[in-house]
PDB file of N, CA and C in Angstrom:
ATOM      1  N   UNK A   1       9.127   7.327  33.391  1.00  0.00           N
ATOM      2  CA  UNK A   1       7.909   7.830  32.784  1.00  0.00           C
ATOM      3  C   UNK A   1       8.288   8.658  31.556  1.00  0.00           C
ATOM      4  N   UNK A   2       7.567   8.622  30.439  1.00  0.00           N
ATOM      5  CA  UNK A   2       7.588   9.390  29.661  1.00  0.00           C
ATOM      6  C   UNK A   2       7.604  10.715  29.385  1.00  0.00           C
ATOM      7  N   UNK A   3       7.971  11.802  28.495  1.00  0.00           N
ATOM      8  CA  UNK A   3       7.847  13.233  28.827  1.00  0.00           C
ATOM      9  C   UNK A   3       5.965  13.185  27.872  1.00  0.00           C
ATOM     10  N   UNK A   4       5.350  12.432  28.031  1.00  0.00           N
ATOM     11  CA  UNK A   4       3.886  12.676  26.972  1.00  0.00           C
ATOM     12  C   UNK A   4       3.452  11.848  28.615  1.00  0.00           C
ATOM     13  N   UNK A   5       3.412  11.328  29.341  1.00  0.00           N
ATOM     14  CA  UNK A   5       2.739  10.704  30.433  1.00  0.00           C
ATOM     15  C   UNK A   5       3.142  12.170  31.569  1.00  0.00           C
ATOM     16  N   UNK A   6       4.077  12.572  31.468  1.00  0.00           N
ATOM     17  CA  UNK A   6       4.815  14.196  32.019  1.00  0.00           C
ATOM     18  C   UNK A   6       4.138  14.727  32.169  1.00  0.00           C
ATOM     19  N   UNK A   7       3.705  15.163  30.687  1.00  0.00           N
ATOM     20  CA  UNK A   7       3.198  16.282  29.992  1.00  0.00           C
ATOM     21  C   UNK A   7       1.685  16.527  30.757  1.00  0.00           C
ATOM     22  N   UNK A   8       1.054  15.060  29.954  1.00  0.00           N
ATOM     23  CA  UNK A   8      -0.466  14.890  30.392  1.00  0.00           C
ATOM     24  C   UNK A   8      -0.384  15.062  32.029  1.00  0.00           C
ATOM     25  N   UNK A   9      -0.268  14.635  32.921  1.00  0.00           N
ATOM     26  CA  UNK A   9      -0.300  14.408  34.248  1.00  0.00           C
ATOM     27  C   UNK A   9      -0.371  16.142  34.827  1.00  0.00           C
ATOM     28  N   UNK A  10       0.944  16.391  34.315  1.00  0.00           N
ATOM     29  CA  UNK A  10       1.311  18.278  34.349  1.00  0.00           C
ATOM     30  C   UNK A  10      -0.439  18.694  34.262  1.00  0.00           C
ATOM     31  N   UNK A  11      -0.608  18.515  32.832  1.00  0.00           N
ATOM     32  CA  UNK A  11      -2.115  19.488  32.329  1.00  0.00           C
ATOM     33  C   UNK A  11      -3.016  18.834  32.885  1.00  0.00           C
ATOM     34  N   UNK A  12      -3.460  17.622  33.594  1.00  0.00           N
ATOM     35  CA  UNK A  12      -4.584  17.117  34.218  1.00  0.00           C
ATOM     36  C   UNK A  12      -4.634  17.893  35.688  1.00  0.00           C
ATOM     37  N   UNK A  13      -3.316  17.960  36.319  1.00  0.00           N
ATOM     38  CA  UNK A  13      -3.384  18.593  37.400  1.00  0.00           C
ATOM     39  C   UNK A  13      -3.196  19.763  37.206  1.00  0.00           C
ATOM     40  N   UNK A  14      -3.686  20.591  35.965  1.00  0.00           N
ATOM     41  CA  UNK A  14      -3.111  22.096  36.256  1.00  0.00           C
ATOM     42  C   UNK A  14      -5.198  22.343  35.670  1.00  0.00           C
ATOM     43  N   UNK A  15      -5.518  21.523  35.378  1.00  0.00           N
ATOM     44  CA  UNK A  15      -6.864  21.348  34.849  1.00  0.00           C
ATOM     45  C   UNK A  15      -7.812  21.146  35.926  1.00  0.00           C
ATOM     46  N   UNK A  16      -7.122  20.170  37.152  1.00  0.00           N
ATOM     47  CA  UNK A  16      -7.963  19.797  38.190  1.00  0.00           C
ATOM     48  C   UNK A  16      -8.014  20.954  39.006  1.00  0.00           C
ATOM     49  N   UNK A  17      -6.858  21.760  38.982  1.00  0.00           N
ATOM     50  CA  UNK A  17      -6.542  23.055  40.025  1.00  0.00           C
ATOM     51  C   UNK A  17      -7.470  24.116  39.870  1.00  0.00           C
ATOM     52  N   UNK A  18      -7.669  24.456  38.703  1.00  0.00           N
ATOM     53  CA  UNK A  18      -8.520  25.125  38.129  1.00  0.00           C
ATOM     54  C   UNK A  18      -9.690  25.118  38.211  1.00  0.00           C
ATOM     55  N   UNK A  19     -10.264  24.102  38.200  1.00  0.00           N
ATOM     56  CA  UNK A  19     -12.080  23.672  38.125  1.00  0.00           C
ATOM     57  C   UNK A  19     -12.085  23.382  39.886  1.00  0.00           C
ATOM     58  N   UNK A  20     -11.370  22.211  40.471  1.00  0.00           N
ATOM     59  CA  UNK A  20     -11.109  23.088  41.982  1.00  0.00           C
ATOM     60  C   UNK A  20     -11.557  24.629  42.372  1.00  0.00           C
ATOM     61  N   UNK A  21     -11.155  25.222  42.116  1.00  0.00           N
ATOM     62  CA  UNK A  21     -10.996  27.005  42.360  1.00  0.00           C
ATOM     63  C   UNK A  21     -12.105  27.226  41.935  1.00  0.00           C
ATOM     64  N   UNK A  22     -12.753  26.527  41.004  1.00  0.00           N
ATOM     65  CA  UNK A  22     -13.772  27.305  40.542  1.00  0.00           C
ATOM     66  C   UNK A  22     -15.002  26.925  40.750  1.00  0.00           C
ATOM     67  N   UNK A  23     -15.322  25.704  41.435  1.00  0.00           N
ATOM     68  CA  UNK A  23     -16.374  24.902  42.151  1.00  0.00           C
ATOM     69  C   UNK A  23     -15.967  25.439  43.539  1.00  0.00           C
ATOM     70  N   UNK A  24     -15.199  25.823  44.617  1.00  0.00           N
ATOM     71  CA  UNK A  24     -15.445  26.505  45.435  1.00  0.00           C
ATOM     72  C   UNK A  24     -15.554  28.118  45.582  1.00  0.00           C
ATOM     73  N   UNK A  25     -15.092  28.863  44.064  1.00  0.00           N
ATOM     74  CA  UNK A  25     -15.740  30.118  44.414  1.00  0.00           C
ATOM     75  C   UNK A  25     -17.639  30.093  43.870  1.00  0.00           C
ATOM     76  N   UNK A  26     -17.598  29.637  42.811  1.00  0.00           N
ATOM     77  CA  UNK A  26     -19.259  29.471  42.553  1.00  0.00           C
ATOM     78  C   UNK A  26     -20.185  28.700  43.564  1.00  0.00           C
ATOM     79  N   UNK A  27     -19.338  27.571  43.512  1.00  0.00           N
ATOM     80  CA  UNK A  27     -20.491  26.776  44.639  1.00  0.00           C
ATOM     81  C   UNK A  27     -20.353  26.833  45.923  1.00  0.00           C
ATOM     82  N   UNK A  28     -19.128  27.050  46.646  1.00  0.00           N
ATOM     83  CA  UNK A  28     -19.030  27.248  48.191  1.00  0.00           C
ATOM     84  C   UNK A  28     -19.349  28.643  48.151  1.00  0.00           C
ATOM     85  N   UNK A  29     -18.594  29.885  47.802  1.00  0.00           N
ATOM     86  CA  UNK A  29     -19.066  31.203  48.310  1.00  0.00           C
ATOM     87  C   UNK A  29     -20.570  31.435  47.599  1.00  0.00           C
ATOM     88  N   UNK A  30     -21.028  31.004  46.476  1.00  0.00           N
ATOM     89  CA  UNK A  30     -21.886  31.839  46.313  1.00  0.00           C
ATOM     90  C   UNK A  30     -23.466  30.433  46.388  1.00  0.00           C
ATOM     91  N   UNK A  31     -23.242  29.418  47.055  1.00  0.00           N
ATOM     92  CA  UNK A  31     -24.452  28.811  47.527  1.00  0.00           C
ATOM     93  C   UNK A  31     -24.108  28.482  49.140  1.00  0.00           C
ATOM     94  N   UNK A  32     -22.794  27.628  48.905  1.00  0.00           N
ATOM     95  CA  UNK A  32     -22.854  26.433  50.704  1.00  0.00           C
ATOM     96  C   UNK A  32     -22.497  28.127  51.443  1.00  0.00           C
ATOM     97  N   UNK A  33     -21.663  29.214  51.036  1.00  0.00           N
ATOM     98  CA  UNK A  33     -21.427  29.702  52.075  1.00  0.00           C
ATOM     99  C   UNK A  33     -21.846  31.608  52.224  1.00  0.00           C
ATOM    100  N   UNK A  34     -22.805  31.488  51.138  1.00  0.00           N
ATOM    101  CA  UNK A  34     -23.390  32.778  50.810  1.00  0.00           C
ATOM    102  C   UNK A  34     -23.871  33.772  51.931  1.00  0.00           C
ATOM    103  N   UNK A  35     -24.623  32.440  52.811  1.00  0.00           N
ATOM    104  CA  UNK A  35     -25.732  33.011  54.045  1.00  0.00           C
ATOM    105  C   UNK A  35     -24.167  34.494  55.317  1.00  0.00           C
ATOM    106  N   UNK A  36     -23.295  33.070  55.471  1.00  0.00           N
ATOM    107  CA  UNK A  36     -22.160  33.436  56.390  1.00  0.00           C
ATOM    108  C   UNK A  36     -21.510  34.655  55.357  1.00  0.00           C
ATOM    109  N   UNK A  37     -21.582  34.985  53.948  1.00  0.00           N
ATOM    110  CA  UNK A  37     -20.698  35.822  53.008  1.00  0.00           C
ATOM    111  C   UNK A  37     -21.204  37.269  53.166  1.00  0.00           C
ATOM    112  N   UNK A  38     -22.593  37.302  53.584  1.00  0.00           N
ATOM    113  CA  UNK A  38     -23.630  38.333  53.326  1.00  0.00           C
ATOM    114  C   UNK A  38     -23.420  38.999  54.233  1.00  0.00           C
ATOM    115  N   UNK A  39     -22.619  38.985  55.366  1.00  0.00           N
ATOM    116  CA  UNK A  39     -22.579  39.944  56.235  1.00  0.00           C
ATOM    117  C   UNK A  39     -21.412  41.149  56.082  1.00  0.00           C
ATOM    118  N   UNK A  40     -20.909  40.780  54.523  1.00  0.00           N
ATOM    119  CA  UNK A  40     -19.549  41.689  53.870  1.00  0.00           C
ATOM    120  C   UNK A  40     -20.221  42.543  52.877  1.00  0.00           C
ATOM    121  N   UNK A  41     -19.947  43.337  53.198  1.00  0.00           N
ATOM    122  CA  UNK A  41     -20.650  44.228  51.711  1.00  0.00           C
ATOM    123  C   UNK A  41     -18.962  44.398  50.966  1.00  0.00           C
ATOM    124  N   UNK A  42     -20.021  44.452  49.477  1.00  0.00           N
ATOM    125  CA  UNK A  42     -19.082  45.530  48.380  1.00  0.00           C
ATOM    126  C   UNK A  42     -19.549  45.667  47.609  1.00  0.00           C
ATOM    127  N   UNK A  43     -19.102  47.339  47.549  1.00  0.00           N
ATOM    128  CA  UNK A  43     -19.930  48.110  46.620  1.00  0.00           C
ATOM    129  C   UNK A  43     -21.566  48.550  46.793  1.00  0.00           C
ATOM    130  N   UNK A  44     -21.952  48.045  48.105  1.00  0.00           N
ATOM    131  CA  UNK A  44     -23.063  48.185  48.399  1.00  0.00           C
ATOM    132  C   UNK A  44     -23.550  46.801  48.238  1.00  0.00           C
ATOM    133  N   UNK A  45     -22.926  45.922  47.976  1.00  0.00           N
ATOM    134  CA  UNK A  45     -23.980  44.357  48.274  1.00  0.00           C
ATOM    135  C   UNK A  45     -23.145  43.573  48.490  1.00  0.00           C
ATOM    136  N   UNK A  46     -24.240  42.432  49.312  1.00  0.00           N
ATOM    137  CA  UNK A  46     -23.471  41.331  49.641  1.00  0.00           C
ATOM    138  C   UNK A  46     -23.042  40.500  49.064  1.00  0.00           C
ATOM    139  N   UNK A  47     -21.430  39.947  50.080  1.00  0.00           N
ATOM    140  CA  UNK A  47     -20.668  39.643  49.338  1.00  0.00           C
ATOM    141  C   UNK A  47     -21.061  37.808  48.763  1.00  0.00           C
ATOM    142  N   UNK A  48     -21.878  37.334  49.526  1.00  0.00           N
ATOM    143  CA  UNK A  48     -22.399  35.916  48.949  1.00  0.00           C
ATOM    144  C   UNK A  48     -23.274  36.607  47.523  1.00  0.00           C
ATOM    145  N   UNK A  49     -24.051  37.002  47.617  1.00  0.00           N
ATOM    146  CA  UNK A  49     -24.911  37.601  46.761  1.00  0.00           C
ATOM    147  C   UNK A  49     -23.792  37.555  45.123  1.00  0.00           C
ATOM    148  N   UNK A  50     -22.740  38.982  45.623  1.00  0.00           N
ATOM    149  CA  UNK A  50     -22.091  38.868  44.255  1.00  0.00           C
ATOM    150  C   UNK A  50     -21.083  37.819  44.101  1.00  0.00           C
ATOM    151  N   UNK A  51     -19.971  37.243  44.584  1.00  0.00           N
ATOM    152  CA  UNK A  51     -20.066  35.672  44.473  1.00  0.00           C
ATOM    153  C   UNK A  51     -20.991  34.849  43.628  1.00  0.00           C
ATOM    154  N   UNK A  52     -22.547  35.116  43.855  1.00  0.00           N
ATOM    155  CA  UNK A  52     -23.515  34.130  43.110  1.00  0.00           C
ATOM    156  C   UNK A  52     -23.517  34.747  41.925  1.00  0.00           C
ATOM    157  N   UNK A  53     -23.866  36.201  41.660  1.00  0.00           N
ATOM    158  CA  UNK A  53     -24.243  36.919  40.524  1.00  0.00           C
ATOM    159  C   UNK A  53     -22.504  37.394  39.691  1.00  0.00           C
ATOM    160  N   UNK A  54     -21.708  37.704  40.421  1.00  0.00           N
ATOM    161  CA  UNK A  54     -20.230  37.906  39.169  1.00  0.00           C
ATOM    162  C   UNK A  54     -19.050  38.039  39.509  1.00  0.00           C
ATOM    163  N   UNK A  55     -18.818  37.187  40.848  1.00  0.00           N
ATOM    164  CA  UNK A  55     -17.327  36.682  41.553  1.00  0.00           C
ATOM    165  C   UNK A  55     -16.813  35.511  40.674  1.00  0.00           C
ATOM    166  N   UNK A  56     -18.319  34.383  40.583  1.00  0.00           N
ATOM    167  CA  UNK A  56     -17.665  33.351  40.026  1.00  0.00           C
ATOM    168  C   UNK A  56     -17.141  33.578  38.086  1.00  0.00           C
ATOM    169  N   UNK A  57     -17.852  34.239  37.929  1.00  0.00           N
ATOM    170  CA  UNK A  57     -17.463  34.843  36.438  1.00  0.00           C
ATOM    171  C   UNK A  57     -16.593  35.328  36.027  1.00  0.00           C
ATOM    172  N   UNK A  58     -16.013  36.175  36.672  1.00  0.00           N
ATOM    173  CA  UNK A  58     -14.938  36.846  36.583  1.00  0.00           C
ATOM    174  C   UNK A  58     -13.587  35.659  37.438  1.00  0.00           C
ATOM    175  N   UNK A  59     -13.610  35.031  38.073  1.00  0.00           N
ATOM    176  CA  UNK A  59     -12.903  34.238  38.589  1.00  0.00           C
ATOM    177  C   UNK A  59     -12.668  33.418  37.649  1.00  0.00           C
ATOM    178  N   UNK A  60     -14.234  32.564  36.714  1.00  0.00           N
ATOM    179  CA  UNK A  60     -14.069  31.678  35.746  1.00  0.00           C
ATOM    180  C   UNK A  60     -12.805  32.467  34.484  1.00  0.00           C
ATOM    181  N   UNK A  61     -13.136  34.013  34.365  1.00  0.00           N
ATOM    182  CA  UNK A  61     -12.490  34.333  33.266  1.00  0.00           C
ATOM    183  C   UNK A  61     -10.900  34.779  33.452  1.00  0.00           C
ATOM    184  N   UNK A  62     -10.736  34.805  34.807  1.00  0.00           N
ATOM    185  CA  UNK A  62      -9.220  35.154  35.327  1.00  0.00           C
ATOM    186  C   UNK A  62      -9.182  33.164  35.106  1.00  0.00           C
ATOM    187  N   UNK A  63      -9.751  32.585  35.258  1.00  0.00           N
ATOM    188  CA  UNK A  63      -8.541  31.373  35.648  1.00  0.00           C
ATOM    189  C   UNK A  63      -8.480  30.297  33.888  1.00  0.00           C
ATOM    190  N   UNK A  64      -9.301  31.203  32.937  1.00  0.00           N
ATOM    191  CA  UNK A  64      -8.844  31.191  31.641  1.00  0.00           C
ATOM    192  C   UNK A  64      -7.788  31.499  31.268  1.00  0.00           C
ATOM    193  N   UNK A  65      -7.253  32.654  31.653  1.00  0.00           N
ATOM    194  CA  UNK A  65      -6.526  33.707  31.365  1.00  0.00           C
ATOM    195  C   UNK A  65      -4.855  32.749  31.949  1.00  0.00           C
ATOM    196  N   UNK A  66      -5.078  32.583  33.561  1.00  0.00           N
ATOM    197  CA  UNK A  66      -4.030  31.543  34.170  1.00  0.00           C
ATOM    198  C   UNK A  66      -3.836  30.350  33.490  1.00  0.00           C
ATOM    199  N   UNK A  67      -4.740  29.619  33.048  1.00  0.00           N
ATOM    200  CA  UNK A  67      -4.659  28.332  32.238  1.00  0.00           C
ATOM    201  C   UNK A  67      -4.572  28.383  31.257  1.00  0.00           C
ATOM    202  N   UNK A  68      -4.233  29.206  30.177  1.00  0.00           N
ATOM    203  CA  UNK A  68      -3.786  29.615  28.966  1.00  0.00           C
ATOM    204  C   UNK A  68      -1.678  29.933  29.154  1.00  0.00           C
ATOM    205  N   UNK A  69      -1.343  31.094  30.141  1.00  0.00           N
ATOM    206  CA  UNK A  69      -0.674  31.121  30.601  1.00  0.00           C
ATOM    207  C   UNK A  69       0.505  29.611  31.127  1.00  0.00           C
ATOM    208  N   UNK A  70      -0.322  29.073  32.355  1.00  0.00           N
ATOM    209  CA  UNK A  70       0.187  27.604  32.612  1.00  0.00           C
ATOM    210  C   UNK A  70       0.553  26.729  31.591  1.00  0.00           C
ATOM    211  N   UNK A  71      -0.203  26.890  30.318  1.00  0.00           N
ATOM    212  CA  UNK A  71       0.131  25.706  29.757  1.00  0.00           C
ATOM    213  C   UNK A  71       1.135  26.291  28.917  1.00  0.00           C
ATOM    214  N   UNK A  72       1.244  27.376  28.316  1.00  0.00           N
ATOM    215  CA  UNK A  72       2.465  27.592  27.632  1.00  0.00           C
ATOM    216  C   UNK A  72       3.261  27.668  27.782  1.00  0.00           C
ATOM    217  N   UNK A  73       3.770  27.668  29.473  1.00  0.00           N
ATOM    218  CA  UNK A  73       4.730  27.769  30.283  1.00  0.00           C
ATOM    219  C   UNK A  73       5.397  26.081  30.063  1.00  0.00           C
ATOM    220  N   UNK A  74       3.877  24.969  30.270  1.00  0.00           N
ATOM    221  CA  UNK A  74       4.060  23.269  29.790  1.00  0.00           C
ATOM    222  C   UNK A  74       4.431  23.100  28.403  1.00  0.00           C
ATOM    223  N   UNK A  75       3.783  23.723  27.915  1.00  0.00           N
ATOM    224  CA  UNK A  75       4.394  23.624  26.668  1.00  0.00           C
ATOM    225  C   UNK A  75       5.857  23.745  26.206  1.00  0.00           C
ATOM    226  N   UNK A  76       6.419  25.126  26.494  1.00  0.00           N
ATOM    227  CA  UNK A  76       7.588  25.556  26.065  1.00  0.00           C
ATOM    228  C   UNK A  76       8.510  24.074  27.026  1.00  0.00           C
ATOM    229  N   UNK A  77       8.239  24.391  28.247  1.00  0.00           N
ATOM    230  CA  UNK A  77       8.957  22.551  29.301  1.00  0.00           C
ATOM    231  C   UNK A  77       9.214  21.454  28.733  1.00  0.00           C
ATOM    232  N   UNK A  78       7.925  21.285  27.877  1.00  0.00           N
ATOM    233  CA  UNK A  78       8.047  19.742  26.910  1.00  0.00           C
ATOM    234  C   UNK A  78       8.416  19.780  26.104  1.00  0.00           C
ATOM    235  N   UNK A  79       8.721  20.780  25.168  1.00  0.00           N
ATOM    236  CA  UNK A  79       9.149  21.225  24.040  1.00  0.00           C
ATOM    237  C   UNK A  79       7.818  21.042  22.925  1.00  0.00           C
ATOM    238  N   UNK A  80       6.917  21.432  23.226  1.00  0.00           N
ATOM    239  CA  UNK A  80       5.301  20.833  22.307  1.00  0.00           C
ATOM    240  C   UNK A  80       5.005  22.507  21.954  1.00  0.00           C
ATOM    241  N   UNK A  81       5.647  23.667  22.055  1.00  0.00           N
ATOM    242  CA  UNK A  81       5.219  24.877  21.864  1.00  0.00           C
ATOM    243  C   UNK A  81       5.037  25.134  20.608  1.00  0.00           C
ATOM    244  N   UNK A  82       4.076  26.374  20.034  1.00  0.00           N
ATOM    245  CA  UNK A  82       4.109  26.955  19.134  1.00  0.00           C
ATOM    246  C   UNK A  82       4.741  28.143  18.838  1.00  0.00           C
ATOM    247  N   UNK A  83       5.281  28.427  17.851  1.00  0.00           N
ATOM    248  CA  UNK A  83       6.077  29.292  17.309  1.00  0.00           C
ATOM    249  C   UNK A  83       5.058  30.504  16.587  1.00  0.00           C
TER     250      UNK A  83
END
């Protein structure tokens, strides 16, 4: 296999991992599993509740932060980095 068939495969699955993670914190904790979440408080509310309103947000913006990270890590691997 190629290091560009490598490469891509690397970032599709570091892409799939990601949106993974992030369709089960938005959509499992804060819809399929909110009802069962609500019996956790924090901060004074429940924990399905914030899950719906700014778990998944902040999760979305941490796993920016990781996937920015990941790939430069692919990058520098393949030798495709920026200087």
């Amino acid at each position: 296999m190629s290091d560009k068939n490598e490469y891509w495969k690397a970032n599709l699955q570091l892409v799939g991992l990601c949106i993974a993670i992030w369709f089960v914190v938005s959509f499992g904790f804060g819809i399929l599993f909110a009802d069962a979440l609500n019996g956790i408080r924090i901060g004074g509310y429940q924990l399905g509740f914030w899950f719906a309103q700014q778990g998944s947000i902040y999760t979305f913006v941490a796993l920016i932060f990781f996937y920015a990270h990941r790939m430069g890590v692919l990058d520098r691997k393949f030798g495709v980095h920026e200087d």
